[in-house]
Protein backbone atom coordinates (compact mmCIF):
# COMPACT_ATOMS: atom_id res chain seq x y z
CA UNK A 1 -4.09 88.33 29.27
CA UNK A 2 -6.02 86.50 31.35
CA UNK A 3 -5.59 82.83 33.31
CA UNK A 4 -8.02 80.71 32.79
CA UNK A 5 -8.66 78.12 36.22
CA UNK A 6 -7.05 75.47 34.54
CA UNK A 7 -3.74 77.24 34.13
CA UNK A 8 -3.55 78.26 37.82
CA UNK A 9 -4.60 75.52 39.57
CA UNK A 10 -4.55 71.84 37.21
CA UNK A 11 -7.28 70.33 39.40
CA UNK A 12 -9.95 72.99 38.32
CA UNK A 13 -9.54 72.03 34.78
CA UNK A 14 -13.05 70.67 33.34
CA UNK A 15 -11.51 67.14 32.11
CA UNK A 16 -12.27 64.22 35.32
CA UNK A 17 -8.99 63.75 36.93
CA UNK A 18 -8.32 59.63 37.82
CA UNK A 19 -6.70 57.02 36.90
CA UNK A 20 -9.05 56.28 33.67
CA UNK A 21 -7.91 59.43 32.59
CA UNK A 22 -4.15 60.10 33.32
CA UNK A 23 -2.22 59.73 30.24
CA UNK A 24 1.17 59.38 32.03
CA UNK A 25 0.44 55.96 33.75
CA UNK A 26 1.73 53.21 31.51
CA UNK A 27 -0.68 49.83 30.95
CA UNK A 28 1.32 47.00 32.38
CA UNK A 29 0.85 43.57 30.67
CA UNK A 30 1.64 40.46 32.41
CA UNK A 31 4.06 38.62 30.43
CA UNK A 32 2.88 34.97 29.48
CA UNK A 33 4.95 31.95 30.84
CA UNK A 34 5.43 28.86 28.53
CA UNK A 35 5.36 25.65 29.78
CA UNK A 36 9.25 24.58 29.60
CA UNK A 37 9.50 21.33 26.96
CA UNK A 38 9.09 17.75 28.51
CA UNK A 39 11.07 14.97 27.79
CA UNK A 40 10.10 11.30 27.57
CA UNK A 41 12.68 8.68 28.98
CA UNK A 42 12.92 5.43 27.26
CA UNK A 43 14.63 2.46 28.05
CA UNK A 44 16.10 -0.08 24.80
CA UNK A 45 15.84 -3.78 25.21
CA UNK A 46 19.30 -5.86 24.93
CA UNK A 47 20.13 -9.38 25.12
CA UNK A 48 22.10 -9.32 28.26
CA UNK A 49 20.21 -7.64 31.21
CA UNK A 50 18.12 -9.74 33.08
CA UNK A 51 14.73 -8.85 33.34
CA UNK A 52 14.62 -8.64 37.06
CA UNK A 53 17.42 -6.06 37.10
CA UNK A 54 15.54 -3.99 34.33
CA UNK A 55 12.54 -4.17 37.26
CA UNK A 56 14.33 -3.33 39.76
CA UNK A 57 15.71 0.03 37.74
CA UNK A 58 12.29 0.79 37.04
CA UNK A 59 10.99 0.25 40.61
CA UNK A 60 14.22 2.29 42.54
CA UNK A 61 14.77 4.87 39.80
CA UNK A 62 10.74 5.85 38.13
CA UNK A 63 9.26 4.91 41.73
CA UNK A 64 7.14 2.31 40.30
CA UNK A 65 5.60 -0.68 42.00
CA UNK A 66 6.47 -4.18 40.75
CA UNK A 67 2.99 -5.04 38.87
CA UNK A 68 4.43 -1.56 36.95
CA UNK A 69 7.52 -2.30 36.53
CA UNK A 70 7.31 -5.97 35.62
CA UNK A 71 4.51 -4.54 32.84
CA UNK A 72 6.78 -2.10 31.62
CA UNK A 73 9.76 -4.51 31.09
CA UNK A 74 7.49 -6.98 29.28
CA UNK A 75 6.94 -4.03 27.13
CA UNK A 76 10.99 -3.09 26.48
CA UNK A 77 11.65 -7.04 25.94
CA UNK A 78 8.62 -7.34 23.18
CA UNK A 79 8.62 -4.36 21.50
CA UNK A 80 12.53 -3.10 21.75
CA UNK A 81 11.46 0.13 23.81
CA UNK A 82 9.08 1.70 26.41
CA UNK A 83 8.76 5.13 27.18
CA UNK A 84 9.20 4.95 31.17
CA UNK A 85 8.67 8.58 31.72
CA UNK A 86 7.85 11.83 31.02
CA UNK A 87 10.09 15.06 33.07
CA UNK A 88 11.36 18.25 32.62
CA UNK A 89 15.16 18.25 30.78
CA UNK A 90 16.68 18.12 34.64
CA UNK A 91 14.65 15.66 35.90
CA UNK A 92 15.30 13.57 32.48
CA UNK A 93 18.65 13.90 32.27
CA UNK A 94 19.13 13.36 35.97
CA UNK A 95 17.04 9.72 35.26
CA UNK A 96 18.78 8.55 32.64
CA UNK A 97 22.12 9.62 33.88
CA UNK A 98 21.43 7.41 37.31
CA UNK A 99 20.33 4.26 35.04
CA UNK A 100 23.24 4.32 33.11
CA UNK A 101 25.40 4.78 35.73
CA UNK A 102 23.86 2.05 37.58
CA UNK A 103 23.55 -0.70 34.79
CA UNK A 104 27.37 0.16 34.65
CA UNK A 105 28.37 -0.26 38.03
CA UNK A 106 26.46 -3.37 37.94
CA UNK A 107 28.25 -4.29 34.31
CA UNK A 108 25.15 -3.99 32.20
CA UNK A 109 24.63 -2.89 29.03
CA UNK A 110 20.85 -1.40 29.81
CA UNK A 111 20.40 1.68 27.29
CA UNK A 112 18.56 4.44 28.81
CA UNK A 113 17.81 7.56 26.41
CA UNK A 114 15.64 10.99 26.08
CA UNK A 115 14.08 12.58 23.46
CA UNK A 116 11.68 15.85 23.38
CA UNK A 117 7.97 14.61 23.54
């Protein structure tokens, strides 16, 4: 019997060692991130708040300026909604949890709701 190079010693063997070649070195794919759902925050028109409350929300809680805001509450009053925003679920649920917790405190009936966009 007799040993052939290959058999003694792995790194004479005629196939090209590297890693193009080495069977035992597993492919690693990169797993694809989704974009996580947004959410669009709307605030429903009533015949109570005032409009300069309904502003104001829009100004301390969305970070709007007044031209904005004042714009966006036209909007609510004429056509019964406006979509104020658009967030992550936190970030949504976080905003409409501090305008409805607000228009309460300040005994208003402002509506503020989500939905997924």
């Amino acid at each position: 019997m007799t040993l052939s190079a290959a058999m003694i010693d792995p790194k004479m063997s005629d196939t090209p060692a590297g890693p193009d070649n080495d069977s035992s070195i597993l492919t690693k794919t990169k797993p694809k991130t989704q974009r996580p759902p947004l959410y669009k925050v709307m605030l429903l028109n009533d015949d109570f708040t005032p409009m300069e409350f309904v502003v104001h929300v829009l100004e301390r809680f969305f970070g709007l300026n007044h031209a904005q805001s004042f714009e966006i509450m036209l909007t609510v009053h004429k056509k019964g909604l406006a979509v104020v925003g658009v967030f992550s679920f936190e970030i949504a649920e976080t905003k409409v949890a501090q305008v409805m917790d607000f228009s309460r405190r300040h005994q208003h009936p402002l509506q503020c709701t989500m939905e997924k966009e």
